[in-house]
Protein backbone atom coordinates (compact mmCIF):
# COMPACT_ATOMS: atom_id res chain seq x y z
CA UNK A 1 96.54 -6.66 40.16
CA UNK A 2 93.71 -8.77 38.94
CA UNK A 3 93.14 -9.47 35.09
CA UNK A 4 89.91 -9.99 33.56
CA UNK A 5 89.51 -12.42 31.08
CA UNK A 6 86.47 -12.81 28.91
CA UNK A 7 85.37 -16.53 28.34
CA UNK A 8 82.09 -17.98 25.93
CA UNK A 9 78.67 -17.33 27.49
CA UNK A 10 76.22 -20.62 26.73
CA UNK A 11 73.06 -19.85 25.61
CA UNK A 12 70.00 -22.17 26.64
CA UNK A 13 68.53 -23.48 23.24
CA UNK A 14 65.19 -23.07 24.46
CA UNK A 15 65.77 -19.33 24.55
CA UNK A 16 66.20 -19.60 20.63
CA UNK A 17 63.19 -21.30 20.30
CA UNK A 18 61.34 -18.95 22.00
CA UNK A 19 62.79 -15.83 20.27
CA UNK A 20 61.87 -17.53 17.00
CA UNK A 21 58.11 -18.17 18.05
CA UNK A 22 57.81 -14.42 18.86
CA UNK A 23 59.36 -13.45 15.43
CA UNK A 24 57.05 -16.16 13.74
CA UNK A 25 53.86 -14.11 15.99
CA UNK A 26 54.92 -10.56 14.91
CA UNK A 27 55.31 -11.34 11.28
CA UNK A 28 52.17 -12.91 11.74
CA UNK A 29 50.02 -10.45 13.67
CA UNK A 30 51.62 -7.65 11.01
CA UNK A 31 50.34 -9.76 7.84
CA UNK A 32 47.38 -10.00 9.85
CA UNK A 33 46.63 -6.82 10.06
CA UNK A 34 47.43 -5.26 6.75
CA UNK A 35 44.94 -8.39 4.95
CA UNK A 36 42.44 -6.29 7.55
CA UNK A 37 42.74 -3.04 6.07
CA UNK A 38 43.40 -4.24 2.87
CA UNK A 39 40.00 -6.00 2.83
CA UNK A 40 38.23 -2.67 4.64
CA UNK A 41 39.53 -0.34 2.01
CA UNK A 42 38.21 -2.17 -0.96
CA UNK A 43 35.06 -2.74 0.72
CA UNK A 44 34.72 1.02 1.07
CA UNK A 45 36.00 1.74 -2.56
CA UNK A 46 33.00 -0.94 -3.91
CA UNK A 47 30.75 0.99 -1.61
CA UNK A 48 31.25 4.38 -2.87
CA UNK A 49 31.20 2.99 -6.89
CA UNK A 50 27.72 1.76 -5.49
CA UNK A 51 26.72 4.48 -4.04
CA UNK A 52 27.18 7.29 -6.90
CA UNK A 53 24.50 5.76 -9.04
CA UNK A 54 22.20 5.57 -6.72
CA UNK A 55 22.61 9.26 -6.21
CA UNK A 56 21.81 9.61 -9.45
CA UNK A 57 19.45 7.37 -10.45
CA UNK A 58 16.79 9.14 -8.46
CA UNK A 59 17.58 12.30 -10.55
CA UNK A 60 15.80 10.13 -13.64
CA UNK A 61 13.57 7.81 -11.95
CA UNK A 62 11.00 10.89 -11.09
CA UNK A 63 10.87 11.71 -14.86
CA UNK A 64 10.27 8.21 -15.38
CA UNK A 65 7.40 7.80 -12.88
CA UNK A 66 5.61 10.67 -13.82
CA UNK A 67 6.19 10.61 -17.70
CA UNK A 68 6.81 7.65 -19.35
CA UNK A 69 9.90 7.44 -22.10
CA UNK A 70 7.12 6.62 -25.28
CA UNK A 71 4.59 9.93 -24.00
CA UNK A 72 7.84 11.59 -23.65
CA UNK A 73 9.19 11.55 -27.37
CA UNK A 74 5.81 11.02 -29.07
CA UNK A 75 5.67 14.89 -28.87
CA UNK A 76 8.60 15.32 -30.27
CA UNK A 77 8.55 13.49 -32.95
CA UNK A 78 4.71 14.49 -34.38
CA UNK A 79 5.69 18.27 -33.97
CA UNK A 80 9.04 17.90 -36.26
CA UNK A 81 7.21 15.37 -38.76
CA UNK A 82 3.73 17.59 -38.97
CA UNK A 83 4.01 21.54 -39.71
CA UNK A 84 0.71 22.73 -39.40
CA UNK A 85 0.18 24.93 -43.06
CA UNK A 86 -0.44 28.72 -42.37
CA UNK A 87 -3.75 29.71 -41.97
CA UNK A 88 -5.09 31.70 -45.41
CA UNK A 89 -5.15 35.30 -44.60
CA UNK A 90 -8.46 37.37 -44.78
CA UNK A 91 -7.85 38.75 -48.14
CA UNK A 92 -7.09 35.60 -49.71
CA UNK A 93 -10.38 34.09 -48.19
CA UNK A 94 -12.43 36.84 -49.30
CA UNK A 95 -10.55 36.51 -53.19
CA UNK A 96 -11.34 32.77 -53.32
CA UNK A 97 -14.79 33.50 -51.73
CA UNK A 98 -14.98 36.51 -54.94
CA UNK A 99 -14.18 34.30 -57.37
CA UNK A 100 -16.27 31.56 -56.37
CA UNK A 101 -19.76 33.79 -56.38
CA UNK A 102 -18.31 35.56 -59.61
CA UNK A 103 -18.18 32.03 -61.76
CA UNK A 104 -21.84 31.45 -60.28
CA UNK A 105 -22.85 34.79 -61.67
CA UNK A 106 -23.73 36.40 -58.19
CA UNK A 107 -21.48 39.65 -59.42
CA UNK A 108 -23.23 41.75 -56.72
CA UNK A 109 -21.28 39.86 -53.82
CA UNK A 110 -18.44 39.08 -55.33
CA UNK A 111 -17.44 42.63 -56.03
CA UNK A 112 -18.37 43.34 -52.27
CA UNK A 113 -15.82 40.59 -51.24
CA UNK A 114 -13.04 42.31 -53.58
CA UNK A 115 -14.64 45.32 -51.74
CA UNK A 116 -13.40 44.27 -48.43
CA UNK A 117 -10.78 42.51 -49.24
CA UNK A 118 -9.39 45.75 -50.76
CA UNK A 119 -10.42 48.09 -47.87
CA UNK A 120 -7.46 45.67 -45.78
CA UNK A 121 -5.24 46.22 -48.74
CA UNK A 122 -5.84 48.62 -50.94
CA UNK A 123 -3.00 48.16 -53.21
CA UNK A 124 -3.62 44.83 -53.76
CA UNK A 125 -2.89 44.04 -57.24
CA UNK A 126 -4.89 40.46 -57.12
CA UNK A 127 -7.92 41.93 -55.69
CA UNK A 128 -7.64 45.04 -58.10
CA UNK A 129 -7.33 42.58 -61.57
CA UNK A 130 -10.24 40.50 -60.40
CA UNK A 131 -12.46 43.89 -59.48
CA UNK A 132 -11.54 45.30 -63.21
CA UNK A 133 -12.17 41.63 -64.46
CA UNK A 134 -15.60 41.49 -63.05
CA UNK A 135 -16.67 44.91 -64.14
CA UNK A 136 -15.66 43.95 -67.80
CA UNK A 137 -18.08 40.78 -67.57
CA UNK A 138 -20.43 43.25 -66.39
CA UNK A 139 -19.84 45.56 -69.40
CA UNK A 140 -19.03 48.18 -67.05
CA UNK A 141 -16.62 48.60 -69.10
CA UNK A 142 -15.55 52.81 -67.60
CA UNK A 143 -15.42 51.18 -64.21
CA UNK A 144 -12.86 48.67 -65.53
CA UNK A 145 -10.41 50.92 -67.41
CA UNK A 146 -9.97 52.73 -63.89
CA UNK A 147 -9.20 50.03 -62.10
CA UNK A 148 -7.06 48.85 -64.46
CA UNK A 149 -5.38 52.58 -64.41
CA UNK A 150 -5.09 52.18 -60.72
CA UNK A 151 -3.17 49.19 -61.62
CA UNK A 152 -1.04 50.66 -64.53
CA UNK A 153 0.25 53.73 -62.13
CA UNK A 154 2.09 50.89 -59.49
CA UNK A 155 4.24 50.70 -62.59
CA UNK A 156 6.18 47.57 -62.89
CA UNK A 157 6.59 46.13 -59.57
CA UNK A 158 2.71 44.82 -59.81
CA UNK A 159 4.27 42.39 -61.94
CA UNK A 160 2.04 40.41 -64.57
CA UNK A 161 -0.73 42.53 -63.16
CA UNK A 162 0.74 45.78 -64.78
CA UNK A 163 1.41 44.41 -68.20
CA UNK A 164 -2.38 43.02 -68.33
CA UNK A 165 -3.53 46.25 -67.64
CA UNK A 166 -1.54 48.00 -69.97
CA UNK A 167 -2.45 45.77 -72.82
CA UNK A 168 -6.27 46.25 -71.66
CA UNK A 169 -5.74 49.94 -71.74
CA UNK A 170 -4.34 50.14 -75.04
CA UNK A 171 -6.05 47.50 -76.79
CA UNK A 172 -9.19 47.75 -75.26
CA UNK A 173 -11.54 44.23 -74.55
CA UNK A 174 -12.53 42.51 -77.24
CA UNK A 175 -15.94 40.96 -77.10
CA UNK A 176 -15.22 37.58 -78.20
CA UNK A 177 -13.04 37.29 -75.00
CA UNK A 178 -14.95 39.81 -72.30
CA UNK A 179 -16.13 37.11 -70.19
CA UNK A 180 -13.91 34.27 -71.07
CA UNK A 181 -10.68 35.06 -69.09
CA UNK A 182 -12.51 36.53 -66.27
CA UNK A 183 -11.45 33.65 -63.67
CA UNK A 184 -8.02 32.77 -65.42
CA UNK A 185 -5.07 34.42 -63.73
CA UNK A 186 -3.15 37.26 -65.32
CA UNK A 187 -0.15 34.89 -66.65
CA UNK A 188 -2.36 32.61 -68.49
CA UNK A 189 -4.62 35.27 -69.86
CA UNK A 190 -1.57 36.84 -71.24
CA UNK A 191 -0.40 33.10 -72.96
CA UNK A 192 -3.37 33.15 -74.80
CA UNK A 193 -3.70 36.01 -75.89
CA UNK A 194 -2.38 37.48 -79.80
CA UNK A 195 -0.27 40.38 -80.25
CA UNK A 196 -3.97 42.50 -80.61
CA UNK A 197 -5.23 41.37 -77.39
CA UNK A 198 -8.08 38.97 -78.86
CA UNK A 199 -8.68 35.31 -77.90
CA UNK A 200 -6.58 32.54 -79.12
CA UNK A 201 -6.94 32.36 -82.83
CA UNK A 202 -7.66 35.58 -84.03
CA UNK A 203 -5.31 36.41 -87.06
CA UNK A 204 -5.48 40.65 -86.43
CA UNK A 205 -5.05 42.82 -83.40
CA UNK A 206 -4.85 46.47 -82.64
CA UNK A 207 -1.24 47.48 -81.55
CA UNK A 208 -1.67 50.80 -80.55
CA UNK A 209 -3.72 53.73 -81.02
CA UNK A 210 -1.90 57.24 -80.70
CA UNK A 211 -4.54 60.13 -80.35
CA UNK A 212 -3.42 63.85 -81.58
CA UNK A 213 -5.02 67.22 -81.26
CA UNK A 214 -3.91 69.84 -83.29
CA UNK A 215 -5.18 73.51 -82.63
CA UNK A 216 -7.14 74.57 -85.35
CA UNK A 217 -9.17 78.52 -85.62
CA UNK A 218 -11.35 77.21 -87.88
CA UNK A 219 -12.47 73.90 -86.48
CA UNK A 220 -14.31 73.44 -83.24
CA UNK A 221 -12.23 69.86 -83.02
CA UNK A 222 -9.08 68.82 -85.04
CA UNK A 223 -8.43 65.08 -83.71
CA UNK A 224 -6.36 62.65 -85.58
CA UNK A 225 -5.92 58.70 -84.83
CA UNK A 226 -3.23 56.72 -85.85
CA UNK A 227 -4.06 53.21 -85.02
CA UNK A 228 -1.48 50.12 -85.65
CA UNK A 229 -3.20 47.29 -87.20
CA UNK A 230 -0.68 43.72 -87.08
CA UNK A 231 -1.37 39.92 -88.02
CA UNK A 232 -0.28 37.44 -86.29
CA UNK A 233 3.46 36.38 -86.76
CA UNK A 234 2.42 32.81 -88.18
CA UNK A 235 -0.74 34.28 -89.68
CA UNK A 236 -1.03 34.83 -93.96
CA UNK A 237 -3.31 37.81 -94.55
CA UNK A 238 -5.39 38.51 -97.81
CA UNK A 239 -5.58 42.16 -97.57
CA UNK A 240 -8.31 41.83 -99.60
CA UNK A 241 -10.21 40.50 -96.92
CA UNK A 242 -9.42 43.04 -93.75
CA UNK A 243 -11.92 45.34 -93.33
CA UNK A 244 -11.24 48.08 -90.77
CA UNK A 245 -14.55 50.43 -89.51
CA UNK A 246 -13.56 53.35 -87.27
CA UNK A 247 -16.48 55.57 -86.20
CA UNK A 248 -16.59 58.94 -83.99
CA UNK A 249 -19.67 59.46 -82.24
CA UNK A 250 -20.31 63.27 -80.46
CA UNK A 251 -22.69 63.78 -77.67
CA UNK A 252 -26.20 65.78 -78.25
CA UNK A 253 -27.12 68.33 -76.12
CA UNK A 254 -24.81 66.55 -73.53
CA UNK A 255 -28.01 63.64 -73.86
CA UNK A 256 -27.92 61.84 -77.14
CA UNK A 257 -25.01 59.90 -78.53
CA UNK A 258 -24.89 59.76 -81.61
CA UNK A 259 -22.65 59.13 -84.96
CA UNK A 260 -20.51 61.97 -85.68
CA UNK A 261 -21.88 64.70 -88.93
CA UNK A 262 -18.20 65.62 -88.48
CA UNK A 263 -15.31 65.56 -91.77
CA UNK A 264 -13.69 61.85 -90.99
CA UNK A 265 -10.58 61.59 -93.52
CA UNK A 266 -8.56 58.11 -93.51
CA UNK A 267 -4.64 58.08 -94.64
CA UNK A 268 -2.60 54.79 -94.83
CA UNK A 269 1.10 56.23 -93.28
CA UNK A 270 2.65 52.56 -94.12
CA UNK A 271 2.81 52.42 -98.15
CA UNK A 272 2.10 48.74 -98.69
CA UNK A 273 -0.30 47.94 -95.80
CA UNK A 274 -0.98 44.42 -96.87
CA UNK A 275 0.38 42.64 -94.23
CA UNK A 276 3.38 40.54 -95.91
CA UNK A 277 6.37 41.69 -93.22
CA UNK A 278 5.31 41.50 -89.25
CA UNK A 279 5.26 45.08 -89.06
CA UNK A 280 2.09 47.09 -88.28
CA UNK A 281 0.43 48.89 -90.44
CA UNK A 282 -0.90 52.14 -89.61
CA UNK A 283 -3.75 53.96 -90.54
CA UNK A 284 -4.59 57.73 -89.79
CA UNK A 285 -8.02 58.98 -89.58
CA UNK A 286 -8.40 62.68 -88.98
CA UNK A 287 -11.88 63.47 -87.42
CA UNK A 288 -12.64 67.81 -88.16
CA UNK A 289 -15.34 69.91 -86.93
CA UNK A 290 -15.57 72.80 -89.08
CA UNK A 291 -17.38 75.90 -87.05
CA UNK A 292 -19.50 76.18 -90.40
CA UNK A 293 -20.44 73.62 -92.71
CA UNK A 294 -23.30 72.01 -94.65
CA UNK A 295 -25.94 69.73 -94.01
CA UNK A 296 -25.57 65.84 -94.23
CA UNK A 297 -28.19 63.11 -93.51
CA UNK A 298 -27.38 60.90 -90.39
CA UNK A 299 -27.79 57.81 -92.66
CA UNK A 300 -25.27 59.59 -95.19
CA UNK A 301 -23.10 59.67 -92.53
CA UNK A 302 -23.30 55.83 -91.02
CA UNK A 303 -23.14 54.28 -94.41
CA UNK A 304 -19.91 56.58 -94.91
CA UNK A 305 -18.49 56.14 -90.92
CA UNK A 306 -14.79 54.35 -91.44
CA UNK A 307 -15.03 51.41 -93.70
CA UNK A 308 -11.88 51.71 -94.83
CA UNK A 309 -10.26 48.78 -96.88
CA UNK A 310 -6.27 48.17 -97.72
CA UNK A 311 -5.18 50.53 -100.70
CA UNK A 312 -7.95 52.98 -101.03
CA UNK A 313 -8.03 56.88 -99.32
CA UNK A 314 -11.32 57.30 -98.05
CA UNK A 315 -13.20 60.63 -96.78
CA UNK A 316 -16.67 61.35 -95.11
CA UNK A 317 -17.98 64.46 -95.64
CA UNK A 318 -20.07 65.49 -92.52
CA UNK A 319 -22.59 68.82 -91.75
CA UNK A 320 -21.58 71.44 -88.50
CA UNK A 321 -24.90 72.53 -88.82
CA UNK A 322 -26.11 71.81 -85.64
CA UNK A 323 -22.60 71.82 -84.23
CA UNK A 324 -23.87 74.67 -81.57
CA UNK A 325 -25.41 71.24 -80.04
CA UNK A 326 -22.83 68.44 -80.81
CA UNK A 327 -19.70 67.72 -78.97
CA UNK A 328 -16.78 65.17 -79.50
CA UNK A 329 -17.16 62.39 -77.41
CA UNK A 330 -14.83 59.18 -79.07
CA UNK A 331 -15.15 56.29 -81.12
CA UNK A 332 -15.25 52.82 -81.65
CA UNK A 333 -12.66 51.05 -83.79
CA UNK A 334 -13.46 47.33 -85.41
CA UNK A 335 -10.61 45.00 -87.63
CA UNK A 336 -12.52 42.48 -89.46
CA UNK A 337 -10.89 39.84 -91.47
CA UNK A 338 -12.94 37.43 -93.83
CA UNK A 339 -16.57 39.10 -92.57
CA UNK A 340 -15.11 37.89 -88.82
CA UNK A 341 -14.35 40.46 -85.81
CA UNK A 342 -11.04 40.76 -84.79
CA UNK A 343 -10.56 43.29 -82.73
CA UNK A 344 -12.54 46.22 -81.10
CA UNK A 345 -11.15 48.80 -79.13
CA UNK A 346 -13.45 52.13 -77.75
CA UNK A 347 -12.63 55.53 -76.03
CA UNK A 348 -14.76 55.66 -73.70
CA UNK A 349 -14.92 52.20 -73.49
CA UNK A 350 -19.20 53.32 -72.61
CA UNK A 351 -19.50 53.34 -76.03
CA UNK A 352 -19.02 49.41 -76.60
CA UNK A 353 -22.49 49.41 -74.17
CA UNK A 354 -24.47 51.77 -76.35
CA UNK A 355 -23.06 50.20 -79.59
CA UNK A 356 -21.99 46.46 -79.33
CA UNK A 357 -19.65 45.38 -82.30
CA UNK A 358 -21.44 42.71 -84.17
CA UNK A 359 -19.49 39.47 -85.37
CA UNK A 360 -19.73 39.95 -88.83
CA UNK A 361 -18.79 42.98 -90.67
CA UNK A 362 -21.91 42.18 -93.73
CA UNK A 363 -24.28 42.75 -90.28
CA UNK A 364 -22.90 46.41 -90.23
């Protein structure tokens, strides 16, 4: 039998070099290669990044091109810096327009602008003080106290509107101020204006005059006033020096207006009435048409109409005679204090047109 024995093989040393230059290749062709992709896939990362805004960009530039950034936000900014103001309405141009041709004394067109302006609101309490306003310069003095009723019956909500005419209503217009407030709004008229209504200054006013009607077989009329006479808070009053005139006046076979021939009786209801506490005094004056009666002259009867002064009872003795022909119509009531006019206040207010109050009460 034959035994095998294993001896050393010898290896050439070139084949070692040889192995080691094909190692040294790979390694090299593998390093190679990965630098290559390396290189490629950042080149294609930068190329996207590049690539994104000029996707965009074109998104802007056409806004750009076609409307420059400054034309852009010039708009902008003038419309949020400059409101344009509200146009004034109709009825506010045709008040100003009213007002305007009422201070020039052109009352004819300036009541037909508060005319139209009112026909596109008719309960427009502006329009409505300025109509009454210019009918009291007019001395239309009837046409005024309706439109100041029309006022009065908004009640409250018309604001200073409704307190103006409710203090023209009850006090009546006094003809030192008739024309003097006509442009001044409502607020200021009522700032200068004394507890009687008159102009700034005035130490007297009428408060209030309450009218009652009693039923009476004998008397064709049975009408008493009671009318609140008040000074000014500040104001010191020499009773000695008020002078108070209240006269009736009775229509004439429904043509004539004349000075009642009537009974007129005056009562002071306040025992001191001389003005030293703020309180008003009030005076009653009972006006009674007997169905028979004697005669009395019609001067008689104006010498006797109403002058009533502080502590004395006065009566006026008046004829029915012709009473088949006369008919109540109102009166006129005057406050004078130191021969000067305080206040006036009429029923109708017509009356003031037939019979203007004079200034003085020695002119009487």
């Amino acid at each position: 039998m034959r035994t095998l024995l294993s001896r050393p093989i010898q290896v050439d040393p070139s084949f070692h070099i040889g192995l080691s230059l094909v190692v040294i290749l790979a390694v090299a062709e593998i390093f190679a290669a990965a630098s290559y992709y390396v290189v490629r896939a950042r080149a294609a990362r930068v190329s996207a990044q590049a690539v994104v805004p000029s996707v965009a960009r074109p998104v802007a530039s056409p806004v750009s091109a076609t409307t420059p950034a400054p034309v852009t936000a010039q708009p902008a900014v003038s419309s949020a810096a400059v409101i344009p103001s509200p146009a004034p309405s109709l009825v506010d141009q045709l008040l100003r327009q009213g007002i305007e041709l009422r201070d020039r004394g052109d009352m004819t067109n300036a009541l037909g602008r508060f005319q139209e302006a009112l026909d596109s609101e008719p309960n427009n309490t502006a329009v409505l003080e300025e109509i009454a306003k210019t009918y009291e310069s007019m001395q239309l003095l009837d046409r005024a106290n309706e439109t100041w009723r029309r006022i009065k019956e908004m009640g409250p909500s018309a604001g200073a509107a409704y307190e103006l005419a409710d203090q023209r209503l009850k006090l009546g217009v006094s003809p030192l101020a008739a024309t003097s407030d006509v442009a001044s709004p409502s607020a200021d008229v009522a700032a200068r204006r004394d507890i009687g209504g008159n102009t700034e200054g005035s130490v007297m006013g009428i408060t209030e005059v309450k009218t009652t009607e009693t039923p009476d077989p004998d008397a064709e009329k049975n009408l008493t006033l009671q009318i609140g006479i008040k000074k000014q808070p500040a104001a010191t009053v020499d009773h000695t020096k008020v002078k108070i005139l209240v006269e009736f006046y009775d229509t004439v076979g429904d043509k004539d207006i004349k000075l009642t021939n009537a009974d007129v009786n005056y009562e002071w209801l306040t025992s001191k009435h001389d003005w030293t506490e703020t309180n008003p005094e009030v005076l009653s004056v009972r006006y009674l048409r007997a169905k028979t009666a004697g005669a009395s002259s019609e001067s008689a009867l104006s010498e006797a109409a109403a002058t009533v002064r502080p502590g004395q009872k006065g009566r006026a003795k008046g004829s029915a005679a012709d009473s088949g022909k006369r008919k109540y119509l109102g009166y006129i009531i005057r406050v004078y204090y130191d021969d000067e006019l305080q206040a006036v206040q009429a029923e109708p207010s017509r009356l003031l047109q037939h019979f203007p109050p004079s200034k003085s009460s020695s002119s009487q």
